[in-house]
Protein backbone atom coordinates (compact mmCIF):
# COMPACT_ATOMS: atom_id res chain seq x y z
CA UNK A 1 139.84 111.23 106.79
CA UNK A 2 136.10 110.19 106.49
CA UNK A 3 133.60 112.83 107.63
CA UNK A 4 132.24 112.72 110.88
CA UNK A 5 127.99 111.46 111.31
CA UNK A 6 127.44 114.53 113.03
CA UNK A 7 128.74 116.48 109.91
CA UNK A 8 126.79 114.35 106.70
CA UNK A 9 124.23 116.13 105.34
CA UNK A 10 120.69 114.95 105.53
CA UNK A 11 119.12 115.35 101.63
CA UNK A 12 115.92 114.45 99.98
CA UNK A 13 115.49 111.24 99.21
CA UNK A 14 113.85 110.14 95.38
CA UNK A 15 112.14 107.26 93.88
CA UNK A 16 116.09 106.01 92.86
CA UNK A 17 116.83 105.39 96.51
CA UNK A 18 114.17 102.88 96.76
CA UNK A 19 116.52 100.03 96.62
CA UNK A 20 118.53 101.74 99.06
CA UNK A 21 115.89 102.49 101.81
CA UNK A 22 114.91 98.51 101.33
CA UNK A 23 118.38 97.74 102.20
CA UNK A 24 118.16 99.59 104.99
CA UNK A 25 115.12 98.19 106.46
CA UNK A 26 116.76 95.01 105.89
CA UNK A 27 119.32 95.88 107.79
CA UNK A 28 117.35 96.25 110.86
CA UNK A 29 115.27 93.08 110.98
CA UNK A 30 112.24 94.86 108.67
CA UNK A 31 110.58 93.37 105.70
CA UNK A 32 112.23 95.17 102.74
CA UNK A 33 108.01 96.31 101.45
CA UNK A 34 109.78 98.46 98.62
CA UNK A 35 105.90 98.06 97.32
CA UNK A 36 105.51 100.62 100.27
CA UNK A 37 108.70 102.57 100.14
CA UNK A 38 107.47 103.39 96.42
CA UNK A 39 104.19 104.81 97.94
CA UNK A 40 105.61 106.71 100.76
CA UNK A 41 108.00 108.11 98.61
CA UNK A 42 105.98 109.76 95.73
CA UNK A 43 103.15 110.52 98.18
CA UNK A 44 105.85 112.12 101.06
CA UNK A 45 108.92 113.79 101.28
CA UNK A 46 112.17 111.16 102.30
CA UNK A 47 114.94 112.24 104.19
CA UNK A 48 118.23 110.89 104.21
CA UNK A 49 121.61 110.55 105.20
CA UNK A 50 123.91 108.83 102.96
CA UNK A 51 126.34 106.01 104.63
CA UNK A 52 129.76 107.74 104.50
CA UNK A 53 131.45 104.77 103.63
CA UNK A 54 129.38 104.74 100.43
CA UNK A 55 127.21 101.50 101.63
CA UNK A 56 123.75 103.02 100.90
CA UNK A 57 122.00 104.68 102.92
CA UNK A 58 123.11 105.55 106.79
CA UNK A 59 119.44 106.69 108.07
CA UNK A 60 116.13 107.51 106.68
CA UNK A 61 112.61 109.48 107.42
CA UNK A 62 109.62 109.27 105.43
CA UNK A 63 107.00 112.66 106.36
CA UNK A 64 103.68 112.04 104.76
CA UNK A 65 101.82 115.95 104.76
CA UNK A 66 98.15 116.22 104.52
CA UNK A 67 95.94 118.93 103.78
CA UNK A 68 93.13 120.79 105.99
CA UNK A 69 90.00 119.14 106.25
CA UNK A 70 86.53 120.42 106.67
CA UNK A 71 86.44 119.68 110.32
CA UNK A 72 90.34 118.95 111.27
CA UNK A 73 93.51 120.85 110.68
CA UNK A 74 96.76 120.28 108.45
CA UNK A 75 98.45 117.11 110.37
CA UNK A 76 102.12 115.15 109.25
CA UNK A 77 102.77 111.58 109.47
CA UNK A 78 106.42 110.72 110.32
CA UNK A 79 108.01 107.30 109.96
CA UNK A 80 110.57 104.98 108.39
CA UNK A 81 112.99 106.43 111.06
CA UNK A 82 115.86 103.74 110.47
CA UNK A 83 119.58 103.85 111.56
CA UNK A 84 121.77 101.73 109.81
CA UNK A 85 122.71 98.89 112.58
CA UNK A 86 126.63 99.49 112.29
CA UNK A 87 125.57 103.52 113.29
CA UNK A 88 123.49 102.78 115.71
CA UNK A 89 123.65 105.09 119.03
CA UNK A 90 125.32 107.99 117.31
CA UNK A 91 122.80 110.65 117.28
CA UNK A 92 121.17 110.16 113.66
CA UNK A 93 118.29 109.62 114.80
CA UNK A 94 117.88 112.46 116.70
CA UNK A 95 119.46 114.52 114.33
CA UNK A 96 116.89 113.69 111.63
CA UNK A 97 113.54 114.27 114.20
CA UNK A 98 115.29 117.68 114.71
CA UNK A 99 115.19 118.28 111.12
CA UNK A 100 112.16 117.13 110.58
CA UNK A 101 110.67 119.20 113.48
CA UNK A 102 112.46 122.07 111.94
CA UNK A 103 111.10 122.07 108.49
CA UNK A 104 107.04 120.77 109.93
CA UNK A 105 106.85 124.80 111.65
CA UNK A 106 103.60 124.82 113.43
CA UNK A 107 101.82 121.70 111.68
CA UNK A 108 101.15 119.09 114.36
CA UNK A 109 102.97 115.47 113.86
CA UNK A 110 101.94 111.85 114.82
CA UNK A 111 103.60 108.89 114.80
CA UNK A 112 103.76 105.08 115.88
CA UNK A 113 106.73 104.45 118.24
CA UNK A 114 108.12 101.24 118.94
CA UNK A 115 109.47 100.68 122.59
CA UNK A 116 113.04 101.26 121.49
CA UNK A 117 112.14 104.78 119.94
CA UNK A 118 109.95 106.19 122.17
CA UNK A 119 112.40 107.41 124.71
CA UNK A 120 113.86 109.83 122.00
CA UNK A 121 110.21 110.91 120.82
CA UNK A 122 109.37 111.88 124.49
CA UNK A 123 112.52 113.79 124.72
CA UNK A 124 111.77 115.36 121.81
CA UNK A 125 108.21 116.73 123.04
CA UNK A 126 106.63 114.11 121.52
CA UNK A 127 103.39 112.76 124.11
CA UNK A 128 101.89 109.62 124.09
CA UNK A 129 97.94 109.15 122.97
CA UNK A 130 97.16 105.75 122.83
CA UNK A 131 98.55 102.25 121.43
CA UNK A 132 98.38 100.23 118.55
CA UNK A 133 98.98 96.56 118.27
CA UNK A 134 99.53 94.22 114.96
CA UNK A 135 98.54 91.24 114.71
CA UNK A 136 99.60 88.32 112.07
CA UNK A 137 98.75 84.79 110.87
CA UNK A 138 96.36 82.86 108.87
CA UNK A 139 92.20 84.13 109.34
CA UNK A 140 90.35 80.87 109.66
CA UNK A 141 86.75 82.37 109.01
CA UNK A 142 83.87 79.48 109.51
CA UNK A 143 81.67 81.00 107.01
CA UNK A 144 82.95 84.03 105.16
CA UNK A 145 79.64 84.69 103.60
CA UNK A 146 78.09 84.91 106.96
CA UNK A 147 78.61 88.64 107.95
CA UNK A 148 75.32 90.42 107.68
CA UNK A 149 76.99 93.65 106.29
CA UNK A 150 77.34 93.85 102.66
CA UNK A 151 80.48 95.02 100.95
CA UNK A 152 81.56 95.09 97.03
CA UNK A 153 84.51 96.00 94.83
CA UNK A 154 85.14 99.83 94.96
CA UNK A 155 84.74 101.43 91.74
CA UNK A 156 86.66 104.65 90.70
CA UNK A 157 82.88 106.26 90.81
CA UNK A 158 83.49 105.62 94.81
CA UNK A 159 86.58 107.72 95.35
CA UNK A 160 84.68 110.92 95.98
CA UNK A 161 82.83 109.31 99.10
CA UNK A 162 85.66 107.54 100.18
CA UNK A 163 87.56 110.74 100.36
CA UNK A 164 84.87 112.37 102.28
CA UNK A 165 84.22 110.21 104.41
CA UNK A 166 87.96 109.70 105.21
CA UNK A 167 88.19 113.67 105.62
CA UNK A 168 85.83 113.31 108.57
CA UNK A 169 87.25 110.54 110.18
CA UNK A 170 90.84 111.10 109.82
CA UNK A 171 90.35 114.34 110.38
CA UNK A 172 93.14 115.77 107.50
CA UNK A 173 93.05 115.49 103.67
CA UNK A 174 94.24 112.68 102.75
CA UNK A 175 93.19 112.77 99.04
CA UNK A 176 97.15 112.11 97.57
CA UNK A 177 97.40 109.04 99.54
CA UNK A 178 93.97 107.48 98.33
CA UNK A 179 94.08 108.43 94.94
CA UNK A 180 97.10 105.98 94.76
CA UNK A 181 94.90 103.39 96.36
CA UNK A 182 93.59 101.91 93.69
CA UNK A 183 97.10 100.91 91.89
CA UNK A 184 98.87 100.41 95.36
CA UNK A 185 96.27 97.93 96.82
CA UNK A 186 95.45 94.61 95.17
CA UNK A 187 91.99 95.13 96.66
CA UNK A 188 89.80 97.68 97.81
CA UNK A 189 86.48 97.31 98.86
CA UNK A 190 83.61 99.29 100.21
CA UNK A 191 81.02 99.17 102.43
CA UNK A 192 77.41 100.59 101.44
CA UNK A 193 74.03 100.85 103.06
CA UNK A 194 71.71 103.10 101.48
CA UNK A 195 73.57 104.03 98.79
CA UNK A 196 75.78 105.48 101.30
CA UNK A 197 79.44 104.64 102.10
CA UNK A 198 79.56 103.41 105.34
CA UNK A 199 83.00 102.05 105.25
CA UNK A 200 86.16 101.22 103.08
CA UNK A 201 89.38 99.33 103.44
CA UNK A 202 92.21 97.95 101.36
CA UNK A 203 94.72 94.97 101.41
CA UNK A 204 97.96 95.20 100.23
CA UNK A 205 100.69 92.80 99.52
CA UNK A 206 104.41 92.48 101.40
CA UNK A 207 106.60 89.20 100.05
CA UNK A 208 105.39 87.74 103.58
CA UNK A 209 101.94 88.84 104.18
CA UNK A 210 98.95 90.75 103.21
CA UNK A 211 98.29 94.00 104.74
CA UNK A 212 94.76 95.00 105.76
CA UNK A 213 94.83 99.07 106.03
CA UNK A 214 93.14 101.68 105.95
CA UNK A 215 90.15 99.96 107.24
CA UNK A 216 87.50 102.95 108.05
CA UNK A 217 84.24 101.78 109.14
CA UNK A 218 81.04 102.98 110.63
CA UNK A 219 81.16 100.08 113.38
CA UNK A 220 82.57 96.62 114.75
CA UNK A 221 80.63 94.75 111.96
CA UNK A 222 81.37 97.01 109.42
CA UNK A 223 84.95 96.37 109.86
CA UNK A 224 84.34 92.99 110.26
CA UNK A 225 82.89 92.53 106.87
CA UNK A 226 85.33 94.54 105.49
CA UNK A 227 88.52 92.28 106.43
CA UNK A 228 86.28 88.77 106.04
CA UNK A 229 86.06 90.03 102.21
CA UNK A 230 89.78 91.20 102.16
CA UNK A 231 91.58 88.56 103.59
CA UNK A 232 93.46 86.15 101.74
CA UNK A 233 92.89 82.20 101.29
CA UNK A 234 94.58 80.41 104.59
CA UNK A 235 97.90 79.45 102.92
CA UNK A 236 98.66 83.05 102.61
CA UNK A 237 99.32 85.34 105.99
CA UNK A 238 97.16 88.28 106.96
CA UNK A 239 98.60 91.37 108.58
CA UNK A 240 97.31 94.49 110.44
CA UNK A 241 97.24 96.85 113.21
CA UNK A 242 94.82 97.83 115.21
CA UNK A 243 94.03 100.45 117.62
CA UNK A 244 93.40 98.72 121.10
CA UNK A 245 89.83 100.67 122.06
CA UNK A 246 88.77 98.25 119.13
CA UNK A 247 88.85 95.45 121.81
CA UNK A 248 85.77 93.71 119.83
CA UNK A 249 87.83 93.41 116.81
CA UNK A 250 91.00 92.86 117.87
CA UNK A 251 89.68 89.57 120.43
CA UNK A 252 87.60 88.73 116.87
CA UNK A 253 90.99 88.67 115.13
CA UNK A 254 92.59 86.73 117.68
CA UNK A 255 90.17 84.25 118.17
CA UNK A 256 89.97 83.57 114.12
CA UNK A 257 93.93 82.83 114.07
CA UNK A 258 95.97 86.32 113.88
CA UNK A 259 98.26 86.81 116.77
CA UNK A 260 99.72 89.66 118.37
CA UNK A 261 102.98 90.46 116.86
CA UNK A 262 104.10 94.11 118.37
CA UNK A 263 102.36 97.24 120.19
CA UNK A 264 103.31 100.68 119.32
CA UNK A 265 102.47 104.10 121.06
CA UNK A 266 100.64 106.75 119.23
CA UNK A 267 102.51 109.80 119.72
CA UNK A 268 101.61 113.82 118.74
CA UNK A 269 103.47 116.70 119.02
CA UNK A 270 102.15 120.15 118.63
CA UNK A 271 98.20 118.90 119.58
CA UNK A 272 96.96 116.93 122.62
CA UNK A 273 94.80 114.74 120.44
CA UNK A 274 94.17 113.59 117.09
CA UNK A 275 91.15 115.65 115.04
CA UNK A 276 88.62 113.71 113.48
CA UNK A 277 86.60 110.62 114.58
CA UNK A 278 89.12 107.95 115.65
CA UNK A 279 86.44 106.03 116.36
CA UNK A 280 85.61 104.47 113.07
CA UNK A 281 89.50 104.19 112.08
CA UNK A 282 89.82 100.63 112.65
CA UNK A 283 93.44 100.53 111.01
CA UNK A 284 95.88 103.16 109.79
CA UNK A 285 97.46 102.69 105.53
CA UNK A 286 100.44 101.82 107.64
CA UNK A 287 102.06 102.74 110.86
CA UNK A 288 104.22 105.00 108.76
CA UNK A 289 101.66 106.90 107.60
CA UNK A 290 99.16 106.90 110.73
């Protein structure tokens, strides 16, 4: 007799269930990205329940932990919450938050929901802080050497300032995630005035598109700059997500080709509000990752 969903154990998922957790995201309509399962999965911890009829995986949960910062608190980053399609609407989902709600104890969570999840966050305890939207297609830039902000190639000499100044923005310690920056992104680039930092982002690849994220910068133009440098040519798509108070960027985006694709909410649970300065986080690593 196969074993009930409710009774399958949830486990940690490793770097050789990569293939699996692509398959999964398949399986729901998602771009497979195992370029960003690999990252989530040696900089997080996976969780897992294993399809009973041996297909793979049945669900999945990426948490991404991050230390204290000088001015924030320890904060965890929940995503890749996927049911398998043919288990859809049997409680794994839930089943999985509850887990993962068990084992975070006091440290506050965010996360992006999509409009099909969020009913189960908010039942949860999960509250809504603000919205996200992505945005995709071709950048058709006039004049890419136009912006009057200067950015260059990050060296490894950067990564101390980088990590500071993404300590005070983000608000957490994010160090494990960007010291796999450098071999995760195809190109990262900084923004300096001064000799001082005054911005950074990175662009990643996907088989469909390029990803622009993190992009932390001091203002509009500095994030501006930032993705003119880091975009790709115009045969090859550009994709990101951006927080909608960044109205200046996002209508920039739009009105240079990208166009919206999907809005998520920006949920917490255990804080009212995010620390840090989300002011000058133009774009999260990915959603599942804040």
């Amino acid at each position: 007799m196969p074993t009930p969903l409710s009774a399958l154990p949830i486990r940690r998922l490793t770097m050789r269930d990569l293939t699996d957790c692509a398959d999964l995201a398949e399986d729901r309509d998602w771009a497979r990205e195992e370029h960003r399962w690999s990252l989530l999965l040696s900089a997080g911890t996976g969780h897992g329940i294993d399809d009973p009829d041996g297909k793979g995986l049945a669900a999945t949960c990426v948490v991404t932990s991050y230390g204290r910062a000088p001015h924030g608190g320890e904060l965890s980053a929940v995503g890749m919450l996927l049911i398998a399609g043919r288990h859809a609407r049997q409680g794994l989902g839930r089943r999985l938050m509850t887990h993962v709600l068990h084992e975070a104890g006091t440290t506050p969570l965010v996360l992006h929901a999509t409009p099909q999840g969020r009913p189960l966050y908010e039942r949860l305890g999960f509250t809504g802080t603000g919205t996200t939207e992505t945005v995709l297609g071709a950048l058709r830039l006039p004049d890419p050497t136009a912006s009057p902000v200067a950015t260059r190639p990050a060296t490894a000499a950067d990564l101390p300032a980088i990590v500071r100044l993404d300590n005070e923005v983000f608000g957490a310690d994010r160090t494990h995630i960007l010291t796999r920056l450098p071999a995760f992104a195809d190109r990262l680039r900084v923004a300096e005035e001064a000799s001082t930092i005054t911005g950074y982002a990175a662009a990643w690849p996907t088989p469909a598109t390029d990803v622009i994220g993190p992009l932390v910068a001091r203002d509009t133009d500095t994030a501006k700059a930032l993705v003119t440098a880091l975009a790709p040519g115009p045969d090859r798509p550009l994709r990101t997500s951006v927080d909608v108070r960044h109205e200046e960027l996002l209508s920039w985006l739009k009105e240079h080709g990208l166009e919206p694709s999907a809005l998520t909410t920006l949920m917490t649970y255990g804080i009212p509000e995010l620390p840090g300065d989300r002011t000058r986080q133009f774009a999260p690593l990915s959603l599942a990752t804040d």
